[in-house]
Protein backbone atom coordinates (compact mmCIF):
# COMPACT_ATOMS: atom_id res chain seq x y z
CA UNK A 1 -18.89 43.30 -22.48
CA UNK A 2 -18.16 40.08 -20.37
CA UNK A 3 -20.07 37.09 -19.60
CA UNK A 4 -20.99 35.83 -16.39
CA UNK A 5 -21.47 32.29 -15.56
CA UNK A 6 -22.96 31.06 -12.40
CA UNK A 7 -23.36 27.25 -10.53
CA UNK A 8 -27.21 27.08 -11.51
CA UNK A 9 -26.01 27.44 -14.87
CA UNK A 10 -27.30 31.08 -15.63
CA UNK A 11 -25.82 33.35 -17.46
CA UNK A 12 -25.68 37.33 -18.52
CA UNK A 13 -24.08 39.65 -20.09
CA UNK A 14 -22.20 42.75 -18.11
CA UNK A 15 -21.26 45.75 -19.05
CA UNK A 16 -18.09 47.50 -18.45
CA UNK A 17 -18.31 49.62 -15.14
CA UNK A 18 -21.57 47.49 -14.38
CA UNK A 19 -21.99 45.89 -11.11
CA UNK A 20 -22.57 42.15 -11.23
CA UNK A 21 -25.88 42.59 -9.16
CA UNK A 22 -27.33 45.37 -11.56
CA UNK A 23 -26.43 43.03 -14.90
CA UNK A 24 -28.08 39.70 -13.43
CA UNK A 25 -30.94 41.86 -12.42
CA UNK A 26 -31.19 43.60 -15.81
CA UNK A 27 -31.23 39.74 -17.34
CA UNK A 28 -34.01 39.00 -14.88
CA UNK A 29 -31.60 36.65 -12.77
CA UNK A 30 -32.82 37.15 -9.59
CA UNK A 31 -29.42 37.55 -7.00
CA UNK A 32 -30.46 37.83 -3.49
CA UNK A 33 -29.46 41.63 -1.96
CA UNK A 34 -30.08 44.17 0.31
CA UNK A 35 -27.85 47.60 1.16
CA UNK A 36 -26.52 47.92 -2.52
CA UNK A 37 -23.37 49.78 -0.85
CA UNK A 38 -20.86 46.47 -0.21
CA UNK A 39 -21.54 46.38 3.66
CA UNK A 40 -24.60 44.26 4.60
CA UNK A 41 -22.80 40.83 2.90
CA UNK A 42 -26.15 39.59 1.89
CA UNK A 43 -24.75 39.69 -2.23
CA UNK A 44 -21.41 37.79 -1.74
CA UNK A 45 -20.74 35.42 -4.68
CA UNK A 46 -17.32 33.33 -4.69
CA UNK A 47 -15.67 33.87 -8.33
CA UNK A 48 -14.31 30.71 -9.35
CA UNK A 49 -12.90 32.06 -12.98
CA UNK A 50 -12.13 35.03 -14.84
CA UNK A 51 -11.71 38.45 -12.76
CA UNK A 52 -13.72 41.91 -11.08
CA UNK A 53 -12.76 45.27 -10.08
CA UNK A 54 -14.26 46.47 -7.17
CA UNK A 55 -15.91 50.02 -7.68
CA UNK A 56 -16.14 50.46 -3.98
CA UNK A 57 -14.92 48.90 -0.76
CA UNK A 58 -16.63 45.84 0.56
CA UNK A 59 -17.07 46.34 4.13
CA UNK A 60 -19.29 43.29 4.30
CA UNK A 61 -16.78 40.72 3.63
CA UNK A 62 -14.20 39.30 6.22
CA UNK A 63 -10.30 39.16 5.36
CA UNK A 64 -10.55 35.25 5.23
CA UNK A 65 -13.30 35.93 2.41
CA UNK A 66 -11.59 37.85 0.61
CA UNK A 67 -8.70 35.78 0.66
CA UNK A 68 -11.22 32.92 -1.05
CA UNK A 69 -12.42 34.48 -3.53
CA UNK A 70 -15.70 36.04 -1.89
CA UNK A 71 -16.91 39.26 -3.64
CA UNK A 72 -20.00 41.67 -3.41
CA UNK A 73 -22.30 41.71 -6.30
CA UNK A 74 -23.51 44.82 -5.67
CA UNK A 75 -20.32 46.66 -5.74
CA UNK A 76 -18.25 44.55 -8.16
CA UNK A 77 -17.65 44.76 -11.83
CA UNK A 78 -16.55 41.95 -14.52
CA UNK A 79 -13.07 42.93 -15.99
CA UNK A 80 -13.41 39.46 -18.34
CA UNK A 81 -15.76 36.45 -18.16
CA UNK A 82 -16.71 35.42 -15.10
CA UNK A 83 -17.45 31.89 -13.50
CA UNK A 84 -19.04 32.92 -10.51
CA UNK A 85 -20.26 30.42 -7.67
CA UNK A 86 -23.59 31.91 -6.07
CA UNK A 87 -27.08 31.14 -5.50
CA UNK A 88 -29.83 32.91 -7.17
CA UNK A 89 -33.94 32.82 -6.31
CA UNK A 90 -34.93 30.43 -9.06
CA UNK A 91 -38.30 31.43 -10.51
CA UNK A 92 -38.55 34.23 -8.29
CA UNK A 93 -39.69 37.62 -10.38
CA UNK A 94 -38.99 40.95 -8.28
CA UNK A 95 -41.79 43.68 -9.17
CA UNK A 96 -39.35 46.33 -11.31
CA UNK A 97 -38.13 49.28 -8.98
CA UNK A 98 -39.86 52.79 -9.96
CA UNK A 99 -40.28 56.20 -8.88
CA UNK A 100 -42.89 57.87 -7.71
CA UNK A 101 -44.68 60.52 -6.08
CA UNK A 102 -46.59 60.33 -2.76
CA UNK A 103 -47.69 62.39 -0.16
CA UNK A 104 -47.86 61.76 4.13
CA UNK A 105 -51.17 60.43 5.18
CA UNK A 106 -50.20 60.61 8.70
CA UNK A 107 -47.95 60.41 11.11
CA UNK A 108 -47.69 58.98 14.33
CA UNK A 109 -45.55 58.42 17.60
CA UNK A 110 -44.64 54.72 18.76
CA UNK A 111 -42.26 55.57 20.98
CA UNK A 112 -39.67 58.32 21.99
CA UNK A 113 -37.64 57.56 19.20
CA UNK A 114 -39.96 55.82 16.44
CA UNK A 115 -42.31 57.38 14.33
CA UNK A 116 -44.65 56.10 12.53
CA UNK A 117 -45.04 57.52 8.97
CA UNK A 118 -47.95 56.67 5.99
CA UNK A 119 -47.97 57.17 2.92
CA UNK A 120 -50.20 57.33 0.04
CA UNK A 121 -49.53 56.97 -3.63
CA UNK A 122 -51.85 58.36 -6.68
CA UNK A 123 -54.65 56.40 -7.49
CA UNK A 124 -53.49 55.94 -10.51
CA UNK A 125 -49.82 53.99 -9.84
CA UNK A 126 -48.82 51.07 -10.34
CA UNK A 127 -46.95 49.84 -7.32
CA UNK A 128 -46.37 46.59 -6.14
CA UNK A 129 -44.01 44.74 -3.72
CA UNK A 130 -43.28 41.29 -1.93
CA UNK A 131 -43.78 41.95 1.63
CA UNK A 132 -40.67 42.66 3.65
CA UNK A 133 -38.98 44.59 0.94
CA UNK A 134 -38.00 48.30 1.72
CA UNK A 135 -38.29 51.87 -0.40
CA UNK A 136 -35.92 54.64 -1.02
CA UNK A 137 -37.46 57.95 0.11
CA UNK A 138 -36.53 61.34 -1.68
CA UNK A 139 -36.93 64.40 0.17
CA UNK A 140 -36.36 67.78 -0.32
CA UNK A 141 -32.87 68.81 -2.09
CA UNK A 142 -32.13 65.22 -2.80
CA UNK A 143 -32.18 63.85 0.24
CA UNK A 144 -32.50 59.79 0.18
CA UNK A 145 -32.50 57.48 3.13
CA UNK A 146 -33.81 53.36 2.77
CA UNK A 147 -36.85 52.37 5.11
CA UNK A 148 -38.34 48.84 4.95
CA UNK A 149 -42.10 48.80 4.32
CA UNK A 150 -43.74 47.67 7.72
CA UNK A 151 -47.48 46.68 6.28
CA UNK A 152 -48.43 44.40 3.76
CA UNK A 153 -50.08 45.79 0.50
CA UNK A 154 -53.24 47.28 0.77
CA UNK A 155 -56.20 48.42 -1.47
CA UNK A 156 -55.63 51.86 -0.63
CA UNK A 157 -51.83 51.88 -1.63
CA UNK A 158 -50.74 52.93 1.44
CA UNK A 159 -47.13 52.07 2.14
CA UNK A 160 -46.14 52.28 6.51
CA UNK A 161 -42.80 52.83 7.65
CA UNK A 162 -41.20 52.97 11.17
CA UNK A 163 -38.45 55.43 11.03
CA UNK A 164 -36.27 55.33 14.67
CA UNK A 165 -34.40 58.89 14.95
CA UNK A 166 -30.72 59.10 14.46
CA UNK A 167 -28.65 61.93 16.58
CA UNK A 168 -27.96 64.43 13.64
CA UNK A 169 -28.93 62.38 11.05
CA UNK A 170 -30.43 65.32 8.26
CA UNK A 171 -33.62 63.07 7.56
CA UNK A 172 -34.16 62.21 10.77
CA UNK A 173 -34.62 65.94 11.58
CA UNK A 174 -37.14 65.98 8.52
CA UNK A 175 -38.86 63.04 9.97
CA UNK A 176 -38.89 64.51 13.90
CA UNK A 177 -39.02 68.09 13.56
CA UNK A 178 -40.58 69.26 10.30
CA UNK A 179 -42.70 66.93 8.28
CA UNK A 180 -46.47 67.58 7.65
CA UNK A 181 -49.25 65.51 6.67
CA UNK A 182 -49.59 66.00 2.90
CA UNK A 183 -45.96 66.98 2.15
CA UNK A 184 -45.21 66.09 -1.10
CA UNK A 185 -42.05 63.00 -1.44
CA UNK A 186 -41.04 60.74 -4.08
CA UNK A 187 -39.84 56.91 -3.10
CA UNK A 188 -38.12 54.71 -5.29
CA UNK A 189 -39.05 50.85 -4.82
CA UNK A 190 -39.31 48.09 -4.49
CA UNK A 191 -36.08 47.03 -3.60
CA UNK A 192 -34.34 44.15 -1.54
CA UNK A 193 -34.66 40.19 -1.26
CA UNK A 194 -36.00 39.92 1.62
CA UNK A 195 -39.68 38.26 1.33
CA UNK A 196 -40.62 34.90 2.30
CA UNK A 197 -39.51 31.98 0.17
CA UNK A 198 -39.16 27.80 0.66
CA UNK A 199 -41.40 28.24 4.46
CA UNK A 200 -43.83 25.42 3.12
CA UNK A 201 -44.59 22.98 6.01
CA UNK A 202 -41.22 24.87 7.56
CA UNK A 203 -40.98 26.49 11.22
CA UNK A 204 -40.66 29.75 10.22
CA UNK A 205 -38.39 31.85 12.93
CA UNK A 206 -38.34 36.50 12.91
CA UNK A 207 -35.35 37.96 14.55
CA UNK A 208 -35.22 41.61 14.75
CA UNK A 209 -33.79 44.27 16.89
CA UNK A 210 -35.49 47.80 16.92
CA UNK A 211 -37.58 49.03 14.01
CA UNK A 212 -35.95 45.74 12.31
CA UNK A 213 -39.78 44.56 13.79
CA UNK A 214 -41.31 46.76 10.21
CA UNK A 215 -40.50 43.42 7.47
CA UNK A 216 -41.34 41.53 9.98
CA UNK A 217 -44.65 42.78 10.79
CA UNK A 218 -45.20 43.31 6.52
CA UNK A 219 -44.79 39.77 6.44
CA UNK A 220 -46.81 38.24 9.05
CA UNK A 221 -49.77 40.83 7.72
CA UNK A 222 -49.11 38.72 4.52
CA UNK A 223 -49.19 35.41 6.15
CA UNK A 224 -52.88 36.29 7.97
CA UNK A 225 -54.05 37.16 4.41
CA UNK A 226 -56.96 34.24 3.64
CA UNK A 227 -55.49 31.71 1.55
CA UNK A 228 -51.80 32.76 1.64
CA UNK A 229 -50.28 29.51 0.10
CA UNK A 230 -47.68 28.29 0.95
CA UNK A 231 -48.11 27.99 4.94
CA UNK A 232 -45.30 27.95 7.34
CA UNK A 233 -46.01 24.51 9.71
CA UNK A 234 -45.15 27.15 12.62
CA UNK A 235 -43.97 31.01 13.05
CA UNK A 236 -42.07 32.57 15.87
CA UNK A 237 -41.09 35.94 16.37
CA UNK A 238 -38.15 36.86 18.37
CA UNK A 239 -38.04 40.90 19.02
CA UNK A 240 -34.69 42.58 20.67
CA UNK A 241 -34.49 45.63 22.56
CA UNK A 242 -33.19 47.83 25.41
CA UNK A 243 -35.76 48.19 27.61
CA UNK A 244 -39.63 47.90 27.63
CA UNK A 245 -40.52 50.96 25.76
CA UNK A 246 -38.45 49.69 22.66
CA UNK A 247 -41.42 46.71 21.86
CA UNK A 248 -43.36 49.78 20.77
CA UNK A 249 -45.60 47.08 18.57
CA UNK A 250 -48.08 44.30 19.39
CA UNK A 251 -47.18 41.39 17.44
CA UNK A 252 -50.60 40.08 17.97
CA UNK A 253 -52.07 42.87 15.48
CA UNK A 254 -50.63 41.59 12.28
CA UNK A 255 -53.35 38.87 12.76
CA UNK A 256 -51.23 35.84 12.30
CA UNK A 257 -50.64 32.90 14.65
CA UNK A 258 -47.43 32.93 16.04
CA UNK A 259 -45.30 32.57 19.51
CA UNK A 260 -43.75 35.96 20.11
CA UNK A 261 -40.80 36.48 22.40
CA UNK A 262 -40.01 39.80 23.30
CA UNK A 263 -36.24 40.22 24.62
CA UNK A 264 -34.52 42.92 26.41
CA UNK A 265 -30.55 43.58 26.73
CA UNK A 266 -31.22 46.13 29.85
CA UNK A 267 -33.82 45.65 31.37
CA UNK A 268 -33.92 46.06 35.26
CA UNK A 269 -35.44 43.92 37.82
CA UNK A 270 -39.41 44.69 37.29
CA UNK A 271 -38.45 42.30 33.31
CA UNK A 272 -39.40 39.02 34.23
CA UNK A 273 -39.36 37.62 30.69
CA UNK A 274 -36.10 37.14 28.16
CA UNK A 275 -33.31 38.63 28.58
CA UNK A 276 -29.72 39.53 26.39
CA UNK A 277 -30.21 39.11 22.59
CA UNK A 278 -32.45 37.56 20.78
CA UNK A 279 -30.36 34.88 18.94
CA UNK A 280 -29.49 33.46 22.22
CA UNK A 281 -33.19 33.37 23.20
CA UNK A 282 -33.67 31.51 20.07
CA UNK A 283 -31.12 29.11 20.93
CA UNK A 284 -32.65 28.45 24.37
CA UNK A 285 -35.60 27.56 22.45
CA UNK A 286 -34.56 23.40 21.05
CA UNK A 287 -35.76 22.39 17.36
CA UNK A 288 -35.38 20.92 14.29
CA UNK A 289 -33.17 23.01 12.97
CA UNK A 290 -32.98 20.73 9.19
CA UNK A 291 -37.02 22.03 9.36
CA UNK A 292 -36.29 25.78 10.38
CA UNK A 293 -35.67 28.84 8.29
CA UNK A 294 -34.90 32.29 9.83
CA UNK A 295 -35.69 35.49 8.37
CA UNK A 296 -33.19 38.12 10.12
CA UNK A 297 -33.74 42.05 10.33
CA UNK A 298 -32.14 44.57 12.52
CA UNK A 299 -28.20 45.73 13.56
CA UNK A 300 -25.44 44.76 11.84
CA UNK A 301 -23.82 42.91 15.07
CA UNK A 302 -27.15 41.14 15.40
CA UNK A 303 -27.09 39.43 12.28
CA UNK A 304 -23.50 38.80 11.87
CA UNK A 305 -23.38 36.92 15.48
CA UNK A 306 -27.10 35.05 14.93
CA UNK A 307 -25.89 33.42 11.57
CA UNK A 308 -22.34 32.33 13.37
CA UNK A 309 -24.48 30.97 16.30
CA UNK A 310 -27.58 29.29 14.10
CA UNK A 311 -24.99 27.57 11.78
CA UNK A 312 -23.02 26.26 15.00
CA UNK A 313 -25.65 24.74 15.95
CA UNK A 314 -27.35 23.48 13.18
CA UNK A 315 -29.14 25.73 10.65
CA UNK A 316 -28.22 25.79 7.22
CA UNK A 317 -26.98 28.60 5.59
CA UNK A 318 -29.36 28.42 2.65
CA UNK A 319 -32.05 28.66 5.67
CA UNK A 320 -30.92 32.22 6.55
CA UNK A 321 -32.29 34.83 5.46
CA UNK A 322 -31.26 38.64 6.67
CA UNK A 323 -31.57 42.02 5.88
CA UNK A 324 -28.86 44.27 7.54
CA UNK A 325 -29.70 47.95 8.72
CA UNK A 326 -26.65 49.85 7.79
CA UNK A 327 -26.24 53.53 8.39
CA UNK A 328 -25.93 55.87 6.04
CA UNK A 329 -22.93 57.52 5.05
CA UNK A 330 -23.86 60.76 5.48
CA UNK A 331 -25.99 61.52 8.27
């Protein structure tokens, strides 16, 4: 058993063969996270004392990183006590992750390549989650693939997902080819950091690329709820794709009050709005970037390039928030 240590003065126990994330979570210290596989970044901690074993590679970190100290919390054990430098969400209480069973409402096309998929738990569970978290779905023989929830919660526990199809990917032909309304699944959930926090009086700024549009849209559901305290001073929505038929979603749905920008990489000459990616639309956009905070959700390359960018020019890294899709490993 070793004790960790971090710079807002927590501390927790861990566990031989533990990962750092899994012990501060079991000690209710909230650590932000995301992939829980050492690629999206979103976990990194810089250990300052004491020393870790990694338990799996950490694609997520660059060599420089490494080189100072920078580790993954989700795939990184204690090997003696631990000083580690990181931040944490304060007060911020995640609803415990679960299993349980559900069945397909319905299912729906929103474009060539994105379904949209319903679900409905028992009457009876108990499931609750900040919006723009994501689930684990179980399918038949095992099968387990991460989708972020893409509606805010409802009365009628019904949890929406947007589910883009992957060339050869094993759920995807589940998802395309063979699922039926009323199939019996199990999902595991809620997982991930990524919910609005510290957007009080703030101008509140969604980038996302493809179905990275689901948190986003589970979020602004939850800012058009009556009441919803504390209130962003503005919200703008930034959504990336290839060519028209990729903004499968009107923004204006969710119900909240926001600028959207819609931007396309390839579009032809018939686009007259933005065009290349949307952190560089962002950045043609001038503000105060001490009041802004940016909430991130889409490709790997996306995020990686819009936090270089946003902290060139301004943004502070404690105003970024992201949630990388990563593929799976097996398809």
């Amino acid at each position: 058993m070793s004790l960790v240590q971090t710079s807002s003065g927590k501390s927790f126990a861990a566990e031989q063969g533990e990962t750092l994330l899994d012990a501060a979570l079991r000690a209710k210290v909230t650590l932000a996270y995301s992939c829980r596989t050492g690629r999206c970044g979103t976990c990194k901690g810089q250990v300052r004392a004491g020393s870790t074993v990694a338990l799996h590679d950490e694609l997520g970190l660059s060599e420089t990183e490494r080189a100072s100290g920078w580790v993954l919390t989700c795939v990184r054990s204690a090997a003696s006590n631990v000083e580690l430098e990181i931040d944490d969400l304060g007060d911020v209480q995640l609803f415990p992750a679960k299993t349980v069973p559900c069945r397909i409402q319905a299912l729906a096309r929103l474009s060539v390549d994105v379904v949209k998929v319903t679900l409905r738990l028992p009457p009876t569970s108990e499931f609750s989650f900040h919006p723009g978290q994501y689930i684990d779905v179980i399918g038949h023989g095992g099968l387990r693939r991460s989708y972020s929830i893409a509606n805010a919660p409802t009365p009628e526990k019904h949890i929406e997902l947007h589910i883009r199809h992957v060339p050869g990917g094993a759920m995807s032909a589940y998802w395309f080819e063979q699922a039926q309304v009323n199939d019996l699944l199990r999902l595991h959930g809620p997982l991930g950091t990524f919910f609005l926090r510290d957007i009080d009086d703030m101008d509140l700024v969604f980038l996302a690329t493809g179905t990275g549009i689901a948190p986003v849209k589970s979020m602004l559901e939850s800012l058009a709820q009556p009441g919803k305290q504390p209130a962003p001073r503005s919200v703008s929505v930034f959504w990336g794709g290839r060519v028209p038929d990729d903004v499968y979603w009107n923004t204006a749905e969710a119900g909240a009050t926001h600028q959207f920008i819609p931007v396309l990489s390839r579009s032809g000459s018939e686009w007259s709005g933005a065009r290349g990616h949307v952190q560089q639309a962002l950045l043609a956009h001038p503000r105060e970037w001490e009041r802004t905070a940016v909430y991130a959700c889409g490709s790997e390359t996306m995020i990686h390039d819009a936090r270089q960018q946003l902290m060139a020019a301004g943004l502070s890294e404690r105003r970024f928030y992201s949630d990388a899709f990563v593929c799976s490993a097996a398809v």
